[in-house]
Protein backbone atom coordinates (compact mmCIF):
# COMPACT_ATOMS: atom_id res chain seq x y z
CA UNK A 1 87.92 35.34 -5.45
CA UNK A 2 86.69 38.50 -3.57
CA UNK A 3 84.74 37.29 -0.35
CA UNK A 4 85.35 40.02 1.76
CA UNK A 5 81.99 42.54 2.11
CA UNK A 6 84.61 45.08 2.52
CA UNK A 7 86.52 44.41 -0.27
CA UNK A 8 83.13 43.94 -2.35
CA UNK A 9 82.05 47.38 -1.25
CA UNK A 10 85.87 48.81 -2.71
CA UNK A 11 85.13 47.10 -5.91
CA UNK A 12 81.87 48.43 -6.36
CA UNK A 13 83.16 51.62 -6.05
CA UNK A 14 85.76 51.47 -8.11
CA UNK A 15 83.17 49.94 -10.67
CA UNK A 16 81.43 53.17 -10.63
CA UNK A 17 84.54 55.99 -10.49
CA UNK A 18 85.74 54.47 -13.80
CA UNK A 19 82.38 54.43 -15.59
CA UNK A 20 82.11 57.70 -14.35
CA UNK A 21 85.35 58.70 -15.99
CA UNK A 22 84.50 57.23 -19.12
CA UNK A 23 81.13 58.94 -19.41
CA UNK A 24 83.08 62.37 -18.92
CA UNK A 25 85.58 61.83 -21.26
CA UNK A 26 83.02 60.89 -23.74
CA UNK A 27 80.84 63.51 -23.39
CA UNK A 28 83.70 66.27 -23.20
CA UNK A 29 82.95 68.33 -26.16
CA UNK A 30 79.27 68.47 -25.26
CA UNK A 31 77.98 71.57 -23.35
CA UNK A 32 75.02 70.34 -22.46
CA UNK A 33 76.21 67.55 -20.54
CA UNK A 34 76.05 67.67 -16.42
CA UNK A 35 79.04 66.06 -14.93
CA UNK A 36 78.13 63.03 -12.82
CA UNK A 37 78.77 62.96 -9.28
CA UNK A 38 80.12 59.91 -7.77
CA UNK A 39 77.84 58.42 -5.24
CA UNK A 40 79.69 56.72 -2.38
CA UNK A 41 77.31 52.90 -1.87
CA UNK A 42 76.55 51.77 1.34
CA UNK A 43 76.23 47.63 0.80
CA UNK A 44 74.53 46.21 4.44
CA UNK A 45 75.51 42.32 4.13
CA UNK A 46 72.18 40.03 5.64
CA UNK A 47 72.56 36.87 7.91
CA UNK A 48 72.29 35.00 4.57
CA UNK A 49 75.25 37.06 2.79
CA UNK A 50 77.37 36.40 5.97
CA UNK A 51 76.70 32.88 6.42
CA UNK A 52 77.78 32.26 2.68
CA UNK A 53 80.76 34.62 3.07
CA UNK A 54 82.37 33.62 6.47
CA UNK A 55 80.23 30.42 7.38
CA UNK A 56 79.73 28.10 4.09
CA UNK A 57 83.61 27.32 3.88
CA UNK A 58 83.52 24.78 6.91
CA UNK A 59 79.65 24.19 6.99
CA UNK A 60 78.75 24.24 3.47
CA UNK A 61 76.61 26.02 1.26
CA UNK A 62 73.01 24.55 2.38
CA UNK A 63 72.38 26.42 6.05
CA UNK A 64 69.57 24.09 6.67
CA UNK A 65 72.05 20.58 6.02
CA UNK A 66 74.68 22.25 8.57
CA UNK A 67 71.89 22.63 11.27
CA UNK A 68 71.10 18.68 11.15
CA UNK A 69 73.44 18.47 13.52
CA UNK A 70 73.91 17.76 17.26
CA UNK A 71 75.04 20.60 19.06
CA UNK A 72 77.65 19.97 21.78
CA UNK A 73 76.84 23.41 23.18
CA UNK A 74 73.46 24.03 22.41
CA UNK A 75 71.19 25.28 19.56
CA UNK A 76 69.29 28.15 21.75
CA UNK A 77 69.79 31.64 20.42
CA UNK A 78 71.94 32.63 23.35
CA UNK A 79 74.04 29.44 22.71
CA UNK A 80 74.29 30.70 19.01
CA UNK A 81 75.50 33.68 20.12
CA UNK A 82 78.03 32.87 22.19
CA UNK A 83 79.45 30.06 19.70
CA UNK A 84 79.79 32.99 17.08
CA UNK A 85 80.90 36.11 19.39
CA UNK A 86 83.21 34.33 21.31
CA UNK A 87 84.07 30.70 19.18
CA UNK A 88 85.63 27.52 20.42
CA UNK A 89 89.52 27.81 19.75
CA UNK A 90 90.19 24.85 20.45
CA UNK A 91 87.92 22.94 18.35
CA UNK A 92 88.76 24.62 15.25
CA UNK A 93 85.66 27.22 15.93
CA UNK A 94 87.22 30.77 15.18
CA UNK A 95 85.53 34.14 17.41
CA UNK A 96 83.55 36.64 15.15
CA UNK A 97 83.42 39.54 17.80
CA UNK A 98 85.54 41.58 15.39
CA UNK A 99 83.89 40.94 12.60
CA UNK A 100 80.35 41.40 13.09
CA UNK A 101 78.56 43.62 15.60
CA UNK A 102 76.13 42.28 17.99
CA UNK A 103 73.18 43.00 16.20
CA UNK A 104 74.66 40.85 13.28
CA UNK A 105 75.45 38.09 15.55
CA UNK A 106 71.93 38.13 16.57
CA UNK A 107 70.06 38.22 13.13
CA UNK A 108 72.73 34.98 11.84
CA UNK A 109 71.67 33.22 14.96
CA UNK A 110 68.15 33.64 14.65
CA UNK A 111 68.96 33.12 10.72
CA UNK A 112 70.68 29.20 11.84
CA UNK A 113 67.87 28.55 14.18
CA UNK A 114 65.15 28.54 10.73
CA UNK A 115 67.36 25.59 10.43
CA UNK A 116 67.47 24.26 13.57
CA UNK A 117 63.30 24.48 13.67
CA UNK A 118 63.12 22.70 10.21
CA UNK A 119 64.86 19.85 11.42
CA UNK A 120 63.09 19.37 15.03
CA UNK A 121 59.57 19.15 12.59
CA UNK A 122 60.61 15.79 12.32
CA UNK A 123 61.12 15.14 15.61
CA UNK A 124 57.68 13.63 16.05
CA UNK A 125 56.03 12.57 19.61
CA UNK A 126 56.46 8.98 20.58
CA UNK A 127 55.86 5.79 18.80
CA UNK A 128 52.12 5.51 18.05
CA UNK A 129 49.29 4.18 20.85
CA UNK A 130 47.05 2.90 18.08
CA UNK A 131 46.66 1.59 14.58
CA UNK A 132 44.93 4.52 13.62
CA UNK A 133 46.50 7.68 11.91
CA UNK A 134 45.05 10.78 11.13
CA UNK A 135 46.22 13.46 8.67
CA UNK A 136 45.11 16.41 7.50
CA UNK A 137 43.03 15.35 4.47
CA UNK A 138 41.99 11.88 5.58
CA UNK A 139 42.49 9.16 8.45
CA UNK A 140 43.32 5.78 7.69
CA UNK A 141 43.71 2.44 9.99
CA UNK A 142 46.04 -0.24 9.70
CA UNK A 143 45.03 -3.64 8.87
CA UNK A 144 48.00 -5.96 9.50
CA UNK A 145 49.03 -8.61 6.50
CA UNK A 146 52.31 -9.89 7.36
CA UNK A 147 54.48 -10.17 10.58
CA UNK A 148 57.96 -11.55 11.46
CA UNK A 149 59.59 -10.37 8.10
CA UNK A 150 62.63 -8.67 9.71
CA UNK A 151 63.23 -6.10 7.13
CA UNK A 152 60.58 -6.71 4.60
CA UNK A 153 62.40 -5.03 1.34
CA UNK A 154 60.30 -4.97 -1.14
CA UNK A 155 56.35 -5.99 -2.19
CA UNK A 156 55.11 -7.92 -5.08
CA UNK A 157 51.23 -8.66 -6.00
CA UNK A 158 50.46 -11.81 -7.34
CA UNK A 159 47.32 -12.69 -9.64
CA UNK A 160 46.00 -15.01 -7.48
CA UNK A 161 45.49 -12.17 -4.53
CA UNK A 162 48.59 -13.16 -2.82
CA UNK A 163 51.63 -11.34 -2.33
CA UNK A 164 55.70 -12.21 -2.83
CA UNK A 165 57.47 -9.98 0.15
CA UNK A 166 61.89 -10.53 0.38
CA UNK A 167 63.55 -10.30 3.50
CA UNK A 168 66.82 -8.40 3.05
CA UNK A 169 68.05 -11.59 5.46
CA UNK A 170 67.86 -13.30 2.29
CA UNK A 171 64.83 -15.10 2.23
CA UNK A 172 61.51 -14.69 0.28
CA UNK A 173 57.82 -14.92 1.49
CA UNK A 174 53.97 -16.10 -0.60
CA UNK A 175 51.98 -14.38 1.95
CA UNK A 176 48.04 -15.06 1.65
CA UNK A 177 45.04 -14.54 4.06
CA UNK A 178 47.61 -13.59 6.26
CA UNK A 179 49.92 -16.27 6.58
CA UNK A 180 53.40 -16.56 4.98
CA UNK A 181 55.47 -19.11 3.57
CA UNK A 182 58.86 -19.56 2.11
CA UNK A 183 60.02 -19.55 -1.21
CA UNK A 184 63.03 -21.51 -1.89
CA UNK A 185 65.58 -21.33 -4.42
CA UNK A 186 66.48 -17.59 -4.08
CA UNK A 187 69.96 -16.50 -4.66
CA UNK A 188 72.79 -16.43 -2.04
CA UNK A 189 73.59 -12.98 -0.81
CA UNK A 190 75.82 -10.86 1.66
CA UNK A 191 73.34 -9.90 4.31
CA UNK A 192 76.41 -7.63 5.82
CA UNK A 193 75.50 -3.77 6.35
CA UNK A 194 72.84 -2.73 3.76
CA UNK A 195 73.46 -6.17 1.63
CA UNK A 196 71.02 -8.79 1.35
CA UNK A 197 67.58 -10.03 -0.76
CA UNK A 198 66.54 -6.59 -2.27
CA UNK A 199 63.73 -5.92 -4.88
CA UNK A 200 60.71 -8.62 -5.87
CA UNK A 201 59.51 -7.60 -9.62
CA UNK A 202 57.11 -9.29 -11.74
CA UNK A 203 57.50 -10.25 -15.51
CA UNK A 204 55.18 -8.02 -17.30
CA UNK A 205 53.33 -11.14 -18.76
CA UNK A 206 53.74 -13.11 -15.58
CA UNK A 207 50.26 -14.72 -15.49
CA UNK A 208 51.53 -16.52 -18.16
CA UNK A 209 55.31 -17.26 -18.14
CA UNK A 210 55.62 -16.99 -13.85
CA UNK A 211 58.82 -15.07 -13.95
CA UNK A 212 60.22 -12.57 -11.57
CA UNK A 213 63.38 -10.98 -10.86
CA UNK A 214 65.29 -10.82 -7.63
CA UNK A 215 67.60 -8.15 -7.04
CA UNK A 216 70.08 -8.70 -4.13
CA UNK A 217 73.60 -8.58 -3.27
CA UNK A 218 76.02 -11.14 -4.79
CA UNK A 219 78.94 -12.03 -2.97
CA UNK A 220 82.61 -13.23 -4.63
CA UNK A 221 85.89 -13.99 -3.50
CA UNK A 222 89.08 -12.63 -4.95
CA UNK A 223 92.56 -11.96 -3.71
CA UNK A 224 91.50 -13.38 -0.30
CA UNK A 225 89.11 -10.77 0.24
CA UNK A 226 85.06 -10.99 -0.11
CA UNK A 227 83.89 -8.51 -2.22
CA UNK A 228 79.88 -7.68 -3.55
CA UNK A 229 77.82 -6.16 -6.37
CA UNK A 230 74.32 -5.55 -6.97
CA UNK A 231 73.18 -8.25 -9.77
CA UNK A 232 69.68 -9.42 -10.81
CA UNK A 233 68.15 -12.72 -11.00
CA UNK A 234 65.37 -14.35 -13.42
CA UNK A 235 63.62 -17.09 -12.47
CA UNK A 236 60.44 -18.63 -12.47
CA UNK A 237 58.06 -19.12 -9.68
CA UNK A 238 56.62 -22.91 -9.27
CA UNK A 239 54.46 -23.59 -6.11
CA UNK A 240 56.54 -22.98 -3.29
CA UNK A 241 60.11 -22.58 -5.16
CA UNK A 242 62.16 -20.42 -7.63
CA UNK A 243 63.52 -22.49 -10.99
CA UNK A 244 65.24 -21.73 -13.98
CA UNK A 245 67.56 -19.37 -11.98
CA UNK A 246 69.63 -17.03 -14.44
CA UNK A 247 71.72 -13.97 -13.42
CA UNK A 248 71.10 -11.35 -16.06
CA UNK A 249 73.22 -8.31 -14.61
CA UNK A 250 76.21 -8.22 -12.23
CA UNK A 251 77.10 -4.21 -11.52
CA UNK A 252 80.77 -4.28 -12.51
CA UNK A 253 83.30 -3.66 -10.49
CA UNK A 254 82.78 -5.62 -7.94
CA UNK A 255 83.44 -3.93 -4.58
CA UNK A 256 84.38 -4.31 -0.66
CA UNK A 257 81.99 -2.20 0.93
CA UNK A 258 78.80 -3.06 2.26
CA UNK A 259 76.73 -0.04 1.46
CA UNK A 260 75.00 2.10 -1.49
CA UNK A 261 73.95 -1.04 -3.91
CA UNK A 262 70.49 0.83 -5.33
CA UNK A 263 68.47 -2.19 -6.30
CA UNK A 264 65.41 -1.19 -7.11
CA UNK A 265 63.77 -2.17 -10.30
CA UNK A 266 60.89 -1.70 -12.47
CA UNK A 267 59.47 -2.45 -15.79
CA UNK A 268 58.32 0.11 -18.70
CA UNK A 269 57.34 -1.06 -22.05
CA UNK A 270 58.65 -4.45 -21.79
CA UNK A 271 62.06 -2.60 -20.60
CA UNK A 272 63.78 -3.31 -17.55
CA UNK A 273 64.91 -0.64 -15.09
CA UNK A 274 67.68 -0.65 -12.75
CA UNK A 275 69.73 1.21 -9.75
CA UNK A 276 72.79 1.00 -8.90
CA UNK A 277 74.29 2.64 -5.93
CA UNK A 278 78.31 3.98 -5.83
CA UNK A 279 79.12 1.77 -3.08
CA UNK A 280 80.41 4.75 -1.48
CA UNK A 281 83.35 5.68 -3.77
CA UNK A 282 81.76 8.81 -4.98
CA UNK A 283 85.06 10.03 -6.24
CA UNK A 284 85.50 7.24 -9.12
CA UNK A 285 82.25 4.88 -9.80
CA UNK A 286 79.46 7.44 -10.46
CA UNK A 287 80.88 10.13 -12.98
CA UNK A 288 83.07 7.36 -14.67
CA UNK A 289 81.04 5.50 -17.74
CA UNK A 290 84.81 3.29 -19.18
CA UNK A 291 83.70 0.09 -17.46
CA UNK A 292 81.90 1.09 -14.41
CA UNK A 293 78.38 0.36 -13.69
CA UNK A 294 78.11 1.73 -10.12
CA UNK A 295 76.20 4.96 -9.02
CA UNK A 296 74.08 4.59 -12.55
CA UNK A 297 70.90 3.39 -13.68
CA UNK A 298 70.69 1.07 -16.14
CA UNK A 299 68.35 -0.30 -19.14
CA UNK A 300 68.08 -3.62 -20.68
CA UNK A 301 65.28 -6.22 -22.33
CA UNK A 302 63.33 -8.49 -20.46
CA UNK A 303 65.77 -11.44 -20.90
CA UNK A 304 68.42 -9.45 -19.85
CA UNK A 305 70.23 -8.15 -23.27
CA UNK A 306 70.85 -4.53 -24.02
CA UNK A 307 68.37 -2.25 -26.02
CA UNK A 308 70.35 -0.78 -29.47
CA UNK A 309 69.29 2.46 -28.95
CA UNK A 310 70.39 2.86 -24.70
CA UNK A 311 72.71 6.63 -24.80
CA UNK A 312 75.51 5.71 -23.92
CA UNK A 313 78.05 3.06 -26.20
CA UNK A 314 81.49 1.04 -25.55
CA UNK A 315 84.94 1.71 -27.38
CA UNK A 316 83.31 -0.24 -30.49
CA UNK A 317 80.00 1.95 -30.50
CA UNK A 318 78.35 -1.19 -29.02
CA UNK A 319 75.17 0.10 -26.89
CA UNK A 320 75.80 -0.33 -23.07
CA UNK A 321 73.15 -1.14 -20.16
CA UNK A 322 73.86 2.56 -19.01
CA UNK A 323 70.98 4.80 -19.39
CA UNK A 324 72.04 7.79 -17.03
CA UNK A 325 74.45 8.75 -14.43
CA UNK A 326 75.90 10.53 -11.71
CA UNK A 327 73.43 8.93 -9.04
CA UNK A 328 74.79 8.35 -5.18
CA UNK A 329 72.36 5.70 -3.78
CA UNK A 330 68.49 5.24 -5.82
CA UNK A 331 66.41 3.80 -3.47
CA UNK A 332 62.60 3.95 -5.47
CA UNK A 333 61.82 4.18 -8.79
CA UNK A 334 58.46 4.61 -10.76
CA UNK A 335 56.58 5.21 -13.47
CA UNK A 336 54.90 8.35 -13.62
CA UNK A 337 50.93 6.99 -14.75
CA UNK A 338 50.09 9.96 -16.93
CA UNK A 339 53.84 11.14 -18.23
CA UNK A 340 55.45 7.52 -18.53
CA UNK A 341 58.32 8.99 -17.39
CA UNK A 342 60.43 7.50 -14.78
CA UNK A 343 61.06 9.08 -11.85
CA UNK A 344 63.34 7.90 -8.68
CA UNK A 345 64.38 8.54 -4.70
CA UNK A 346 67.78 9.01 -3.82
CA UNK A 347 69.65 8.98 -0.67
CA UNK A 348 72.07 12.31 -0.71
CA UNK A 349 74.85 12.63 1.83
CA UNK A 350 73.54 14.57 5.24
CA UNK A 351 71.12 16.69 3.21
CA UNK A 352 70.23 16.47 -0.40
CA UNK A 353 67.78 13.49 -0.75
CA UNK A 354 66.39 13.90 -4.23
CA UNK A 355 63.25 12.91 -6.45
CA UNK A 356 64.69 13.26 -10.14
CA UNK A 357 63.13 12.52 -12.82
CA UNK A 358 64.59 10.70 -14.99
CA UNK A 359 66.25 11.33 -18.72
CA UNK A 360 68.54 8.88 -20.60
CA UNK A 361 72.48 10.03 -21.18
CA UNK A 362 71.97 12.76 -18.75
CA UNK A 363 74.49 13.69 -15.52
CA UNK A 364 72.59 13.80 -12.52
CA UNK A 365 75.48 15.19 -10.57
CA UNK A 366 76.59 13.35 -7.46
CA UNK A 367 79.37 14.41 -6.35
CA UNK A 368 80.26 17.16 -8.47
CA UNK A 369 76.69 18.70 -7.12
CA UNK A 370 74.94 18.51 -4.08
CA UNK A 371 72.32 19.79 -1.66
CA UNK A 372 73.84 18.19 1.49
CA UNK A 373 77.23 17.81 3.08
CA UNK A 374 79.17 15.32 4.24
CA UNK A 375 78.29 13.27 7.94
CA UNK A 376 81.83 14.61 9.29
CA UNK A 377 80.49 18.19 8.45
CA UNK A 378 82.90 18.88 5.84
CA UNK A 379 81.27 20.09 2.53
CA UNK A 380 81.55 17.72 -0.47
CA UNK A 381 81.48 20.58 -3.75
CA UNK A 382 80.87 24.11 -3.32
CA UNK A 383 78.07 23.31 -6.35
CA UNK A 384 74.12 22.70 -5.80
CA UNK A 385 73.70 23.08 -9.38
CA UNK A 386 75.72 23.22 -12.45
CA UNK A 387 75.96 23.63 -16.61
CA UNK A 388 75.29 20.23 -18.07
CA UNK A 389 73.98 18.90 -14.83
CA UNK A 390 70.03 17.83 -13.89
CA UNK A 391 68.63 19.32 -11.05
CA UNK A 392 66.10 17.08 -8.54
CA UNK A 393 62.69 18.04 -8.47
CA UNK A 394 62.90 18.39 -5.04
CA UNK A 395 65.48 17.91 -2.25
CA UNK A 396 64.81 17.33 1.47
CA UNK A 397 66.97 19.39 4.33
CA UNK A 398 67.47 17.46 6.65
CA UNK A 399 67.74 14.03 4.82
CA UNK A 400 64.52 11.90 5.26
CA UNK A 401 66.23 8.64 3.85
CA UNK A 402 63.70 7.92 1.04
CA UNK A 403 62.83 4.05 0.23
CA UNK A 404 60.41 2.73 -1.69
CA UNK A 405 57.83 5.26 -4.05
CA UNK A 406 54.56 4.86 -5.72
CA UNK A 407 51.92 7.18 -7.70
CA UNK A 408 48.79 6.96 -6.13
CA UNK A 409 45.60 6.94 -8.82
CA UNK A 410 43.48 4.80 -6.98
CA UNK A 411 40.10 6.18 -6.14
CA UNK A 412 40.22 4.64 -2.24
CA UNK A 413 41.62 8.03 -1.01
CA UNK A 414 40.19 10.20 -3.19
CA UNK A 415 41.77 13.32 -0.57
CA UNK A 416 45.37 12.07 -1.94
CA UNK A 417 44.39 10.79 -5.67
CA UNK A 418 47.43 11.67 -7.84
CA UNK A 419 50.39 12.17 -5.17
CA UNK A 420 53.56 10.40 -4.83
CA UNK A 421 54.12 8.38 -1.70
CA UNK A 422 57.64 8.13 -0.39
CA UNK A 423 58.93 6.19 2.36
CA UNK A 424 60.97 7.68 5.09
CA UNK A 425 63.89 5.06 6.71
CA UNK A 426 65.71 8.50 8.82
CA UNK A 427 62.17 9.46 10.62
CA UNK A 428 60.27 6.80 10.55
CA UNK A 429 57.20 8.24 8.38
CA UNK A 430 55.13 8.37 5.27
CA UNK A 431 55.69 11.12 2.85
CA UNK A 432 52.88 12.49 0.74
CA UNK A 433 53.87 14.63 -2.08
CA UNK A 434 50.93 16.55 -3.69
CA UNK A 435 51.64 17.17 -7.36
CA UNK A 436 51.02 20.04 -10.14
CA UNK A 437 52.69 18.18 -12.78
CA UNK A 438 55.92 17.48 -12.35
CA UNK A 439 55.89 19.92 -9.44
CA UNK A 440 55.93 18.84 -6.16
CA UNK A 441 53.46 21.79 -4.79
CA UNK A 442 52.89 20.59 -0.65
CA UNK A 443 54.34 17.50 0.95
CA UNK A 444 52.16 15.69 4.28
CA UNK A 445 53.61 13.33 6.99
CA UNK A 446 51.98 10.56 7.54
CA UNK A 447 51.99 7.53 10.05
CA UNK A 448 54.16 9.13 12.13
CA UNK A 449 56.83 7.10 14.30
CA UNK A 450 54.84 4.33 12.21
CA UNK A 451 58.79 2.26 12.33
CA UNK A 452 61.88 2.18 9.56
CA UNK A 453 59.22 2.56 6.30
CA UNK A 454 61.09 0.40 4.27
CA UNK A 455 58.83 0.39 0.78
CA UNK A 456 55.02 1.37 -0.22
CA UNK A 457 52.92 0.24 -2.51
CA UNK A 458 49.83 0.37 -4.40
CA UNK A 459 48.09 -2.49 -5.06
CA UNK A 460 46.02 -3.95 -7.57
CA UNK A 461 42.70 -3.13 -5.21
CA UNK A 462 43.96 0.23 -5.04
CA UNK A 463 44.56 0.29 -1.16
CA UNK A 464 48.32 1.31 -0.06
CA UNK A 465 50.32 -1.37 1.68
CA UNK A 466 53.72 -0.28 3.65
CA UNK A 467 56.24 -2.82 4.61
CA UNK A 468 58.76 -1.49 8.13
CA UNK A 469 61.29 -2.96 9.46
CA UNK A 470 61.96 -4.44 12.61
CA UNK A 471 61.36 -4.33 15.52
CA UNK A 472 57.78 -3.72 13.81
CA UNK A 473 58.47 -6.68 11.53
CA UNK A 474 55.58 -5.87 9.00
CA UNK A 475 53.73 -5.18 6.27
CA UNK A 476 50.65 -3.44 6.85
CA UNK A 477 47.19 -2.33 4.65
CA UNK A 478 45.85 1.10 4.78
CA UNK A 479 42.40 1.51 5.13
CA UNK A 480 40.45 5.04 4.79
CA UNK A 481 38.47 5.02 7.89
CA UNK A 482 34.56 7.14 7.08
């Protein structure tokens, strides 16, 4: 592969001296025909061109994932410069005097520090001084519903005004008028790294039958060592405790790590949705579909057996839970209130958090395509995008760390009717996303430094609730202050 702008500019020319000769030769016998004249082509390579050419091979393709980054020797211009001119032998950081002139040095420096000033927009001021946020459309206050939840997971609203909240910890909450109460009867789990209690979902027709489904992560032994999946419960809710416990999914394989289990669920048309994260062995689980349910979502009934007509069948043409793949780590899923369609979060690696929207059978890349790099700085693919492969909607440089999502139709804040909320876990925010569509056409921050915005909700009253993590400890109400 010719990466070399000088060897580019030889190969253009060459490109043109033998279409030259073929037009002469062709038109030999004609006398009316004016010889062309070679023209020699000047080609001026941009910051851009020479990042890609001499820069993406260590850094990756995505300037704005290599800038979220901390600089040991500084991300000022004239640190830039130096870094490039003069490099850091040493540390693997090769010296471009030779290559580039100064003036080039200076428009790729000021060309990484775009970068640099994209990230540092999320460096907001300090933690907030009062319960009240304002934004550019509307300001709301928050009314407190729940404290001492440690890292309340996921929200659930009941009939009855009351709400079911987990605690990744591994416990489950009835909170009402403010107070909470335990649930008992949940699952065991591996509270270890990002294991524990996970999603709290609602049988469609729970006003009548009381079920719900627990998400978490469910721990086994084998071969002396303690391995973990992510595997869904069904049970049914009577006064104060969980009955009639039945796991209807365990992601197979089971695996060591602690990390990347997805999760979240929710129901369409009497269908149940799932995520599954790749427990961080993006090189077999997600791309793999003989056996492996990891880095996948998945599709079955409400009692847990498989729909006939999922995409994707066994070695018998049996239909499988699998509805697509390719997925690193979903973290929120939704239904889309006008489209039906389902749409979903996902955590990329440093870069490349995605909102996809979701088709059944389709690849949705990871790791074979990618916005973001890895956290060592190495690239993962040389690939953003690729034949057979669904691109996100939208991808955020530098990685937000997206949680819990939710459509907002409710008429409460009529300034934000019909845009997708998003949690932020990395900055500690609320992300608005205005919509055209499918198009995501302007994005707002809001509640700033508001804590670890672990999931967002709409509920039934239409106001938005938000549940952070400790040391906040909460789950909060919205309200639109006049």
């Amino acid at each position: 592969m010719i990466t070399s702008p000088t060897m580019q500019k030889y190969l253009r020319l060459a490109l043109l001296l033998s279409g030259t000769i073929a037009t002469t030769m062709a038109f030999k016998d004609n006398t009316n025909y004016t010889p062309a004249i070679p023209v020699k082509e000047t080609f001026i390579a941009g910051p851009a061109e020479n990042y890609a050419t001499y820069c993406s091979g260590c850094h990756g393709e995505k300037m704005d994932a290599f800038t979220d980054r901390n600089w040991k020797h500084g991300n000022k211009l004239t640190d830039l410069m130096k870094a490039i001119k003069n490099g850091y032998a040493d540390e693997g950081m090769p010296a471009f005097a030779k290559t580039f002139t100064d003036k080039e040095i200076k428009e790729l420096s000021e060309y990484i520090l775009k970068g640099i000033k994209n990230v540092e927009a999320y460096n907001f001021d300090n933690a907030p001084v009062s319960a009240t946020f304002k934004s550019d459309r509307l300001t709301v206050t928050l009314d407190t519903i729940a404290t001492g939840i440690k890292v309340p997971w996921s929200m659930a609203f009941l009939p009855d005004g009351a709400m079911l909240v987990t605690d990744r910890n591994g416990k489950l909450y009835y909170v009402k008028d403010k107070q909470k109460q335990e649930i008992k009867g949940v699952p065991d789990v591996l509270a270890e790294g990002q294991g524990g209690l996970f999603e709290i979902l609602l049988h469609p027709d729970f006003a009548k039958n009381s079920i719900i489904y627990l998400s978490y992560s469910k721990p086994k032994k084998a071969n002396g060592k303690l391995l973990a999946t992510t595997a869904i419960m069904r049970a049914k809710l009577s006064g104060n405790s969980l009955t009639d416990q039945l796991v209807i999914f365990e992601a197979l394989p089971y695996a060591p790590t602690r990390h990347h289990y997805g999760g979240k669920m929710v129901f369409d048309k009497g269908d149940l949705y799932i995520s599954v994260g790749e427990r961080g062995n993006e090189q077999q689980n997600p791309q793999s579909l003989n056996d492996n349910q990891l880095g996948k979502i998945h599709r079955l009934k409400e009692d847990g057996t498989i729909p006939t007509d999922n995409p994707f069948k066994d070695k018998d043409g049996k239909a499988t839970s699998l509805y697509c793949y390719g997925n690193r780590n979903p973290q929120g899923l939704a239904i889309h209130p006008v489209t039906g369609a389902l749409w979903e979060t996902e955590h990329g690696p440093r870069g490349g958090d995605e909102i996809n929207i979701i088709t059944p059978g389709i690849n949705y890349g990871w790791p074979l395509t990618s916005y973001g790099i890895n956290y060592d700085g190495k690239p993962i693919t040389d690939k953003a995008t690729a034949k057979g492969i669904k691109a996100p909607e939208l991808y955020w440089v530098p990685s937000i760390a997206p949680s819990g999502m939710a459509f907002l139709t409710s008429n409460v804040y009529k300034p934000w009717k019909g845009a997708l909320l998003v949690g932020s876990l990395r900055f500690k925010y609320l992300n608005l996303c205005y919509l055209d569509g499918n198009k995501v056409i302007g994005q707002e921050k809001l509640l700033k430094n508001i804590g670890r915005l672990r999931d967002v909700r709409v509920g039934p009253d239409g106001y938005i609730y938000v549940a952070i993590e400790e040391p906040t400890a909460a789950v909060y109400k919205l309200i639109p202050v006049q």
